[in-house]
C-alpha atoms as a PDB file:
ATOM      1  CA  UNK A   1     -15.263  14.649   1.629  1.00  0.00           C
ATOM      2  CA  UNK A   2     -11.842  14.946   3.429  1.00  0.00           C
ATOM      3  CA  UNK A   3      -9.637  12.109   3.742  1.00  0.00           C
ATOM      4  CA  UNK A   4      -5.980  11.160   4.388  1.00  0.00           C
ATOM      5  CA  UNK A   5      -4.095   8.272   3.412  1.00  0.00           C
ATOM      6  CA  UNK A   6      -0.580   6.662   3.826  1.00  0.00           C
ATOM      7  CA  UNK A   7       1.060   4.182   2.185  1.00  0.00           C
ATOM      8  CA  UNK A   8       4.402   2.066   2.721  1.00  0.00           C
ATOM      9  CA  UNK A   9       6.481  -0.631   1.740  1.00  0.00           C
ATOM     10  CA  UNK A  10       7.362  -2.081   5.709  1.00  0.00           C
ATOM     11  CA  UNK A  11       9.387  -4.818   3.696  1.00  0.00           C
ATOM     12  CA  UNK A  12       8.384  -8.008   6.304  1.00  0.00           C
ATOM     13  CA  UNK A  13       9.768  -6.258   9.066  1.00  0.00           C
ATOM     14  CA  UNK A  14      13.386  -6.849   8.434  1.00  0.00           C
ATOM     15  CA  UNK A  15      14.415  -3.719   6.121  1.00  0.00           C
ATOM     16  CA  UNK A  16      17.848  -2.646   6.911  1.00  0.00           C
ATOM     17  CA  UNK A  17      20.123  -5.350   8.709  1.00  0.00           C
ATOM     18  CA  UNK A  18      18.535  -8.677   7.378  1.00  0.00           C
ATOM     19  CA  UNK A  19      16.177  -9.365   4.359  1.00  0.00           C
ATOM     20  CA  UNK A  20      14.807 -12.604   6.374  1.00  0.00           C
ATOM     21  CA  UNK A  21      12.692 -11.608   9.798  1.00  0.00           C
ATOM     22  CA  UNK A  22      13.000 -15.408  11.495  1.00  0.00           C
ATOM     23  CA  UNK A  23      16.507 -14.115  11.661  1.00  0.00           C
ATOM     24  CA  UNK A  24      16.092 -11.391  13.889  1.00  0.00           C
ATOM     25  CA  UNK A  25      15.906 -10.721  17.564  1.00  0.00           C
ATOM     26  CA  UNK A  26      12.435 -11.062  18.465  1.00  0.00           C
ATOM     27  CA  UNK A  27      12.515  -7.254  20.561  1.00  0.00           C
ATOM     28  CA  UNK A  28      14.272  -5.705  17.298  1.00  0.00           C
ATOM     29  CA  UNK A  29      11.559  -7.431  14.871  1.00  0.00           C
ATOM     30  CA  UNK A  30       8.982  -5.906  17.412  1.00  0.00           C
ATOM     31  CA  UNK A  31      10.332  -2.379  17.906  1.00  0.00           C
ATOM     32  CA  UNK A  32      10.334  -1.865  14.285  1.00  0.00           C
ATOM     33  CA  UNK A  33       6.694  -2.839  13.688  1.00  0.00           C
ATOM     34  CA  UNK A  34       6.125  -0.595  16.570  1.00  0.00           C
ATOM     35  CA  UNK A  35       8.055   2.095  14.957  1.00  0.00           C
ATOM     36  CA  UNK A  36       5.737   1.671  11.936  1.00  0.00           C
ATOM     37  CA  UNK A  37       2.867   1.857  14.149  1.00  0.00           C
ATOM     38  CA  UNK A  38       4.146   4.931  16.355  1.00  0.00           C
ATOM     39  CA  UNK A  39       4.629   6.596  12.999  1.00  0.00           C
ATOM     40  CA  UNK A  40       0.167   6.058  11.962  1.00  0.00           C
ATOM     41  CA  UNK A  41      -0.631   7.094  15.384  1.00  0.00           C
ATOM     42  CA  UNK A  42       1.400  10.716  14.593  1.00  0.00           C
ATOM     43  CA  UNK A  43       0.139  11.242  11.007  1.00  0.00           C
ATOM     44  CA  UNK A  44      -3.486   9.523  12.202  1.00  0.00           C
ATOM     45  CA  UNK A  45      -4.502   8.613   8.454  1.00  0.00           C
ATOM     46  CA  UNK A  46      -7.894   7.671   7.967  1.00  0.00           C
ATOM     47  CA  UNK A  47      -6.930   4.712   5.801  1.00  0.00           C
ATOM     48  CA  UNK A  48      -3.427   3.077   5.447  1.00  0.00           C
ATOM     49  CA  UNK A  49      -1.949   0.670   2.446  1.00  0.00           C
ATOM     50  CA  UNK A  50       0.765  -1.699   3.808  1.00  0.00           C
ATOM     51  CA  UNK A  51       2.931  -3.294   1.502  1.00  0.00           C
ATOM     52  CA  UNK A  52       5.369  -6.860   2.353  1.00  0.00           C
ATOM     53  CA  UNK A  53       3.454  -7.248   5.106  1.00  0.00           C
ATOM     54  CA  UNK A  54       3.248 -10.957   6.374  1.00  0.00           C
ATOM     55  CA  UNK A  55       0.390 -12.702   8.652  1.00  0.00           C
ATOM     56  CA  UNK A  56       1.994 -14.735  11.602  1.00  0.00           C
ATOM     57  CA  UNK A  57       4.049 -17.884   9.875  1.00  0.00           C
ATOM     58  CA  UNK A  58       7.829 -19.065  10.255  1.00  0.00           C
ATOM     59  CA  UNK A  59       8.994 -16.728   8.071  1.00  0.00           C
ATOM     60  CA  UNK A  60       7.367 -13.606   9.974  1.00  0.00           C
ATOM     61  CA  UNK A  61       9.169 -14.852  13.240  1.00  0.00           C
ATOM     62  CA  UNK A  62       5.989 -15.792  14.339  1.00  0.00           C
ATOM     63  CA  UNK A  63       4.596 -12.580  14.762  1.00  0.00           C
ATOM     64  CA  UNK A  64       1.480 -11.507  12.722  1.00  0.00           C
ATOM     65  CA  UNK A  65       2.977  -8.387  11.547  1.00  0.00           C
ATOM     66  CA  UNK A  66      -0.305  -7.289  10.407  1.00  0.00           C
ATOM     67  CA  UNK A  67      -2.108  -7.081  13.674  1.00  0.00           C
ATOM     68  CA  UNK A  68       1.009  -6.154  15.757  1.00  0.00           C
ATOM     69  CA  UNK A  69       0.894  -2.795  13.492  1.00  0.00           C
ATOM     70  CA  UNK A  70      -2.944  -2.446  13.142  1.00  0.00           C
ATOM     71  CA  UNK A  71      -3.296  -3.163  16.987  1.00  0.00           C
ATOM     72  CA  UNK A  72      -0.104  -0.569  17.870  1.00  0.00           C
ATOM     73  CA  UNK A  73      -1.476   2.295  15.945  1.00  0.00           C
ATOM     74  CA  UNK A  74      -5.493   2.079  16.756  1.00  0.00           C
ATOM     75  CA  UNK A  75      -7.043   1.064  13.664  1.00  0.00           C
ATOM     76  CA  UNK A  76      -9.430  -1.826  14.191  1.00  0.00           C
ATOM     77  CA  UNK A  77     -10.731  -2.381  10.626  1.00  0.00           C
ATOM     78  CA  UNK A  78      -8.357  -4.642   8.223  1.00  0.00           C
ATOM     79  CA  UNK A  79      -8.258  -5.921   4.898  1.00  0.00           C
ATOM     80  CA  UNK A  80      -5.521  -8.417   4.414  1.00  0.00           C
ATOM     81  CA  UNK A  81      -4.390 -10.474   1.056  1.00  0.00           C
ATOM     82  CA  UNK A  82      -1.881 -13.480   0.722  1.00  0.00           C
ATOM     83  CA  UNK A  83      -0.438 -13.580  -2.383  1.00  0.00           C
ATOM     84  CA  UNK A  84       2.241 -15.746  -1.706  1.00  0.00           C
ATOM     85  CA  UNK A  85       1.642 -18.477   1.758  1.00  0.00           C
ATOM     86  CA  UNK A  86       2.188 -21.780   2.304  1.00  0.00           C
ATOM     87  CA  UNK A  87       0.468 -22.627   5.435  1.00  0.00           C
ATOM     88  CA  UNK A  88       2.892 -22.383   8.706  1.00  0.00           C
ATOM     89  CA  UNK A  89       5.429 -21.161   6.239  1.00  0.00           C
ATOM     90  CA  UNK A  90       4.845 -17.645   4.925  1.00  0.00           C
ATOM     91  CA  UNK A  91       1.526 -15.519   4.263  1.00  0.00           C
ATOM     92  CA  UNK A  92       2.634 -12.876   2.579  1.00  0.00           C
ATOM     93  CA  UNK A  93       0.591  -9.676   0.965  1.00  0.00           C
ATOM     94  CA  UNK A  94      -0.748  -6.630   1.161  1.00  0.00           C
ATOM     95  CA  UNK A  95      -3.080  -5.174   4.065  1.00  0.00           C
ATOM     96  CA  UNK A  96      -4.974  -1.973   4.424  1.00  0.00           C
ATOM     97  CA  UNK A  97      -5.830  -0.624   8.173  1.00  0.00           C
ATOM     98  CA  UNK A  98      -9.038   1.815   8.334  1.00  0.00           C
ATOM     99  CA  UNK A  99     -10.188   3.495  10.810  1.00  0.00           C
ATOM    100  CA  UNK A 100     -13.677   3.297   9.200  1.00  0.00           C
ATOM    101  CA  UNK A 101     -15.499   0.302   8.501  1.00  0.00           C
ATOM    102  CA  UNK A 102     -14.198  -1.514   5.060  1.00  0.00           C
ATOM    103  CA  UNK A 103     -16.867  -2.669   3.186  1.00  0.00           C
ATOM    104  CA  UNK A 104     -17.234  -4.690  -0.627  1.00  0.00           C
ATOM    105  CA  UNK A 105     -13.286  -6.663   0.010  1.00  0.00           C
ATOM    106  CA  UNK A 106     -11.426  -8.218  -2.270  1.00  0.00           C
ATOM    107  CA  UNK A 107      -7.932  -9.684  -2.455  1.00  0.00           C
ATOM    108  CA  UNK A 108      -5.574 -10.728  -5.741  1.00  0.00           C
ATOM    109  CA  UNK A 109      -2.416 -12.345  -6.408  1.00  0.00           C
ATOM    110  CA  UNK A 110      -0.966 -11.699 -10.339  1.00  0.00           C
ATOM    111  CA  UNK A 111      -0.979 -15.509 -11.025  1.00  0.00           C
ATOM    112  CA  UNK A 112       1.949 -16.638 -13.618  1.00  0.00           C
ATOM    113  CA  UNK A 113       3.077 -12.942 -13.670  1.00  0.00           C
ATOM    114  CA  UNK A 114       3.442 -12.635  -9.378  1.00  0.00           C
ATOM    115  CA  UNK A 115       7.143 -12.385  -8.355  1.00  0.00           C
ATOM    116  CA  UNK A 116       6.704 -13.875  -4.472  1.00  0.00           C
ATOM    117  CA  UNK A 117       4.085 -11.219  -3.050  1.00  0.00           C
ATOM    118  CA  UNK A 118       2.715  -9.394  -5.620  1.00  0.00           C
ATOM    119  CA  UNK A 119      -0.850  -8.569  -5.714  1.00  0.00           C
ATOM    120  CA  UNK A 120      -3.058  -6.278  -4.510  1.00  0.00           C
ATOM    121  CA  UNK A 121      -6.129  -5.679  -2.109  1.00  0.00           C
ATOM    122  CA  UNK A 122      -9.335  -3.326  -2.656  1.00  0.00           C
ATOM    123  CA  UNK A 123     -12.397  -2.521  -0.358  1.00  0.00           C
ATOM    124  CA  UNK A 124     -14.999   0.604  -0.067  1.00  0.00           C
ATOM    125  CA  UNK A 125     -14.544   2.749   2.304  1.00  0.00           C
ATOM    126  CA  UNK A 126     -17.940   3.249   4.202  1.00  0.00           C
ATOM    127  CA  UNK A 127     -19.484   6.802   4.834  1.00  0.00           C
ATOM    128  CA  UNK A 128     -22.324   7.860   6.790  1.00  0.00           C
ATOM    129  CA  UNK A 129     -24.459   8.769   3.844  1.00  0.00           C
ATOM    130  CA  UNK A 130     -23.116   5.370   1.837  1.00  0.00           C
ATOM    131  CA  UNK A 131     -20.287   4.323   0.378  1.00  0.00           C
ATOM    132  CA  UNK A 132     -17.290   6.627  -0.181  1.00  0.00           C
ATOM    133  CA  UNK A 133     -14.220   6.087  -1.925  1.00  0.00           C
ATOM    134  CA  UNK A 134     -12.281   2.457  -3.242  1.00  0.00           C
ATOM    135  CA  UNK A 135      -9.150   2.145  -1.681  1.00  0.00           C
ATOM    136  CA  UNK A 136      -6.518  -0.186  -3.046  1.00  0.00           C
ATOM    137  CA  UNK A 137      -3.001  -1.018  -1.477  1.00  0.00           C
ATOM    138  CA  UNK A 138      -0.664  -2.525  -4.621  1.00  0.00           C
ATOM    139  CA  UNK A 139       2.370  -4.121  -4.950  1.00  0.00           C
ATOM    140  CA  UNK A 140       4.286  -4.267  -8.649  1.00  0.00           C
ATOM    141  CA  UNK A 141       6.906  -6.626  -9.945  1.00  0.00           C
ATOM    142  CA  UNK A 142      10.069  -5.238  -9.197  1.00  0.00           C
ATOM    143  CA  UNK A 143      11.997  -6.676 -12.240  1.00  0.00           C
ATOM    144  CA  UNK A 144       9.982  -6.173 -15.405  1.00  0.00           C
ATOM    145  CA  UNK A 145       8.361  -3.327 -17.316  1.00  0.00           C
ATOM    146  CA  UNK A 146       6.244  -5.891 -19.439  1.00  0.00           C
ATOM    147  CA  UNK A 147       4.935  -7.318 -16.253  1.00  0.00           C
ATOM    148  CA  UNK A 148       3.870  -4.604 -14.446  1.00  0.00           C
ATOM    149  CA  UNK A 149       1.871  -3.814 -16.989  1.00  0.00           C
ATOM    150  CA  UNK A 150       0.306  -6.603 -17.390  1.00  0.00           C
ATOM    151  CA  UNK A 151      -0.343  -6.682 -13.465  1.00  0.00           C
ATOM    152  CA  UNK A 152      -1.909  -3.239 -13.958  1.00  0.00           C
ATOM    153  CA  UNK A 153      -4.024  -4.187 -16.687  1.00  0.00           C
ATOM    154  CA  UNK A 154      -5.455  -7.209 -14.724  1.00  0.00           C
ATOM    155  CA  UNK A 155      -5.873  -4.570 -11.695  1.00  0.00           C
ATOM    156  CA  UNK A 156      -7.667  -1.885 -14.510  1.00  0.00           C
ATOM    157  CA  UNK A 157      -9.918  -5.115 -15.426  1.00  0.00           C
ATOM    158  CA  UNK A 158     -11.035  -5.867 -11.671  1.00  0.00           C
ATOM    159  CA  UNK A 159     -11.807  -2.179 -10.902  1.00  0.00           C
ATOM    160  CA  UNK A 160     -13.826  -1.742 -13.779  1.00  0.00           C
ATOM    161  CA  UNK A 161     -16.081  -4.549 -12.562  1.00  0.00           C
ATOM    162  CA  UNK A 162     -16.465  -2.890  -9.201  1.00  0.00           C
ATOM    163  CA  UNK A 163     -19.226   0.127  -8.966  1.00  0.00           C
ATOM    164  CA  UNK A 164     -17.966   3.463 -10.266  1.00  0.00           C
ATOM    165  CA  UNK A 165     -17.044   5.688  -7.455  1.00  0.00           C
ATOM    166  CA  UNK A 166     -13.613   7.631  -6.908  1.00  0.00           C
ATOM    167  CA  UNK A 167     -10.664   5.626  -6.506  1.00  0.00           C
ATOM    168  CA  UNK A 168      -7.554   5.889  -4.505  1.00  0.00           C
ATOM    169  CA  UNK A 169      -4.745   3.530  -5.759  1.00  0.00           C
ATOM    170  CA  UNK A 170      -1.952   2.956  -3.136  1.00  0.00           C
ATOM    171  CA  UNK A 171       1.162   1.392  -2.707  1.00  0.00           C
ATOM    172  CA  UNK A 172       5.051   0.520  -4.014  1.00  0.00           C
ATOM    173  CA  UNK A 173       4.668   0.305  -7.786  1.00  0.00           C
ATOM    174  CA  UNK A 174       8.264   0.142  -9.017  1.00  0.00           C
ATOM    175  CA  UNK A 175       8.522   2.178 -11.125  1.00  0.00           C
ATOM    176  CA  UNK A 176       8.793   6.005 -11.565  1.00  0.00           C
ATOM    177  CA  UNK A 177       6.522   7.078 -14.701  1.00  0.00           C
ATOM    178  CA  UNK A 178       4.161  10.009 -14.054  1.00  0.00           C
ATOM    179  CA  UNK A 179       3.706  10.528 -17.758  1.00  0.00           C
ATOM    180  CA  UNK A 180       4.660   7.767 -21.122  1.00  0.00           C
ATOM    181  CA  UNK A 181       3.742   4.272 -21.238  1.00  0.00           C
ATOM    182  CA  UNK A 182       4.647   3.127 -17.464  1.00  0.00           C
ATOM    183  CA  UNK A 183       2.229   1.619 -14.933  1.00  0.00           C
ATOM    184  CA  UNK A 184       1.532   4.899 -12.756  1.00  0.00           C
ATOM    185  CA  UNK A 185       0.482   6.434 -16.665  1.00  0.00           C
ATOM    186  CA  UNK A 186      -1.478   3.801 -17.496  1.00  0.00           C
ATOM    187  CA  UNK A 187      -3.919   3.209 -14.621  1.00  0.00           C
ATOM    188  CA  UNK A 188      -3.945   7.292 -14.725  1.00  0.00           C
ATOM    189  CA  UNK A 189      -5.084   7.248 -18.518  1.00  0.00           C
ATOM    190  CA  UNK A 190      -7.471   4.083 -17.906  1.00  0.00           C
ATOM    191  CA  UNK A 191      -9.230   4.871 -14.499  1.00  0.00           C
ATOM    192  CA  UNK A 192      -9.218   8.325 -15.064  1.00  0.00           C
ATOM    193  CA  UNK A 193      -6.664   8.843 -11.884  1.00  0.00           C
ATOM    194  CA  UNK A 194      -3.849  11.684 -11.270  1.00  0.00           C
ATOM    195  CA  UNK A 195      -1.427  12.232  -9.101  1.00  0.00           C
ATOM    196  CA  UNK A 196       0.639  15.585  -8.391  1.00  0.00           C
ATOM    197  CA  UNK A 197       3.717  15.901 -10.641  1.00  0.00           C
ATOM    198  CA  UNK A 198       6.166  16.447  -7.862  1.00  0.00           C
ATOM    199  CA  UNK A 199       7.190  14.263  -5.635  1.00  0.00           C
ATOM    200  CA  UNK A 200      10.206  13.125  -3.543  1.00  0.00           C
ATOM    201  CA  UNK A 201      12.322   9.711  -4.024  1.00  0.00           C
ATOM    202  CA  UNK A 202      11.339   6.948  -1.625  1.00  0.00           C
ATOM    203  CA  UNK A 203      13.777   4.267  -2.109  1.00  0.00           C
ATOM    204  CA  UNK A 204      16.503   3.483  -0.741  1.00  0.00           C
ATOM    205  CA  UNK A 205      16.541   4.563   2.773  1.00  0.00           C
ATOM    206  CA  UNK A 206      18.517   6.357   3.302  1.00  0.00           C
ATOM    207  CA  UNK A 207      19.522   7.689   0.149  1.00  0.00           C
ATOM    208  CA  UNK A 208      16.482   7.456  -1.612  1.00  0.00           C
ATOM    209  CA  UNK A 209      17.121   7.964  -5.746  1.00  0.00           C
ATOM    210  CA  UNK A 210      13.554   6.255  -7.240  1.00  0.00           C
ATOM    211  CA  UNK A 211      10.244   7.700  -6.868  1.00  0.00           C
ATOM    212  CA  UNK A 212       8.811   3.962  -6.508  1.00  0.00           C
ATOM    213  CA  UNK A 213       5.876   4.190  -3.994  1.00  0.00           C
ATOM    214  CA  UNK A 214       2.643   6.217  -5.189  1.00  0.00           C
ATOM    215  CA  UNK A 215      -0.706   7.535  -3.934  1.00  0.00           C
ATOM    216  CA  UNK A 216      -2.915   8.147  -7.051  1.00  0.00           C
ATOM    217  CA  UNK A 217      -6.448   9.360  -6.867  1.00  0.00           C
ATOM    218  CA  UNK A 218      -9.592  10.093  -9.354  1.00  0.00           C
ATOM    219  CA  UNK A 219      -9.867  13.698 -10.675  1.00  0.00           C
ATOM    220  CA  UNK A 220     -12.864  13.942  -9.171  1.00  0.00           C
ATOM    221  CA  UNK A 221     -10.734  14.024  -5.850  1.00  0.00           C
ATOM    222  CA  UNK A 222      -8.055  17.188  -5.455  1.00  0.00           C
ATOM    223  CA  UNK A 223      -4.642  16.640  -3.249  1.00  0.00           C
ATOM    224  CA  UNK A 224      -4.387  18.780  -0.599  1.00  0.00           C
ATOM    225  CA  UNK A 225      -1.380  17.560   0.534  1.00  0.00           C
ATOM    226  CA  UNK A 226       1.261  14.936  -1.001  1.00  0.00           C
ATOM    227  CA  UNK A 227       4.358  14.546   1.126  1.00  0.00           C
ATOM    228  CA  UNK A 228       6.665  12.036   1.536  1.00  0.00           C
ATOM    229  CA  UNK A 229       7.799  11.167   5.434  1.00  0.00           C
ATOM    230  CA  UNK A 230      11.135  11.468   6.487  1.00  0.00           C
ATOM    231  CA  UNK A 231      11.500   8.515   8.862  1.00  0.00           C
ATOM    232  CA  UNK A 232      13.322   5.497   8.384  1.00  0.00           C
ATOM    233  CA  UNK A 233      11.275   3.303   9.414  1.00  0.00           C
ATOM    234  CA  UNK A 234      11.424   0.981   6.195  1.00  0.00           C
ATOM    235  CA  UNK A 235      13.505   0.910   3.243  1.00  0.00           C
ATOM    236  CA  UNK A 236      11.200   2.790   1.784  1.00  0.00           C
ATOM    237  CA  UNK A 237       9.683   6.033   2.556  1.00  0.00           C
ATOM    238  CA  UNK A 238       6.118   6.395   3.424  1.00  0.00           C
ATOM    239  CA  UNK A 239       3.971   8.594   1.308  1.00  0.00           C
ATOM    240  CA  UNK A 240       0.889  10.714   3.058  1.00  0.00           C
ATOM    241  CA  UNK A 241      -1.608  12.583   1.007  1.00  0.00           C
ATOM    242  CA  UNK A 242      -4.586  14.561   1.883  1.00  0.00           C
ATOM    243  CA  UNK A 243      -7.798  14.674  -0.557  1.00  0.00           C
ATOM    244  CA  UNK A 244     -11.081  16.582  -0.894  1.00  0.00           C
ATOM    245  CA  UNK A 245     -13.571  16.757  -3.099  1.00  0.00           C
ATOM    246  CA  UNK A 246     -12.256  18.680  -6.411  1.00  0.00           C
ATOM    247  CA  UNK A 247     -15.865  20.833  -6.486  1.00  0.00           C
ATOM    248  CA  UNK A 248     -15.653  21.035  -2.638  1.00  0.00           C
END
């Protein structure tokens, strides 16, 4: 098996001049989902984990910033979960695009622990001789060890109930552990998971000091390839990585 993944953080749209997308010109909200989207088409990733990225509502500017991106860069198979909407108001989440048919979805918010978005969203990637990988785009709390590991403990929970097969987690986690008691340890030491011990700072653009967003995969997978992109496109880097079987 070869595959190739992406993740980012496209923060709602709005990174850099406004935190609030209804507030922007509609062509500048646009051309920077389209910059996200020119950016899959050039690094063509088989599967791609989207964080703070909103369905159409007043607080997207009325754009499904989901589809706009999905639609833009060619990728007609998506997995979308609100973990914080009112409806007309906000739907916002986490999304993955595939360019391969998503099978076995499902979608979670972290309940009493979520701080606005937080949650996560999982499906099987489908192969032609059966299912291949789980895929999972994740979004941490931002403000509290405790809680992000309680988030990843209900995330180790739900994956645990799913059908063992490799997993690739993906997404912002917030934190910059590779080894200790941190989240990115943790779901390593639980689901059996690694990920390569170098690695670039992805937020802030443009001066990026924290090593926040993550691609982590089984062992049973090897990297290939972990690199992190240098367009600023968010305020956060995107991360690519490119896996093959570890006996392959």
């Amino acid at each position: 098996m070869r595959l190739k993944v992406l993740t980012l953080n496209v923060a709602h749209g709005a990174p850099f001049a406004v935190p609030l997308p209804f507030l922007r010109r509609r062509a500048d909200l646009l051309g920077t989902l389209d910059g996200v989207a020119a950016l899959l088409v050039r690094e063509a990733a088989d599967v791609v984990a989207l964080q703070e990225a909103d369905r159409s509502s007043l607080f997207s500017g009325r754009v499904d910033q989901v589809e706009r991106i999905a639609a833009r860069a060619g990728y007609p198979h998506v997995h979308h979960g609100v973990h914080s909407g009112v409806p007309g108001l906000f739907a916002q989440g986490t999304a993955l695009l595939a360019r391969g048919i998503l099978e076995a979805r499902e979608a979670a918010h972290f309940g009493r622990d979520r701080r606005v978005d937080k949650g996560y969203v999982v499906a099987t990637l489908a192969a032609e001789d059966g299912p291949g990988p789980d895929v999972v785009s994740l979004h941490l709390d931002p403000f509290s060890h405790a809680v992000r590991l309680r988030q990843v403990d209900r995330l180790i929970h739900a994956l645990r109930q799913r059908p063992e097969r490799p997993r690739v987690v993906l997404g912002d986690f917030n934190a910059e552990d590779v080894e200790g008691q941190g989240p990115v340890a943790r779901l390593c030491d639980a689901l059996g998971l690694h990920a390569p011990q170098e690695g670039e700072p992805t937020y802030p653009v443009p001066h990026a000091r924290q090593r926040l967003d993550w691609v982590l995969a089984s062992t049973t997978l090897r990297f290939t390839r972990y690199t992190r992109l240098p367009e600023a496109v968010s305020d956060h880097h995107a991360v690519v990585a490119e896996l093959t079987d570890a006996d392959g």
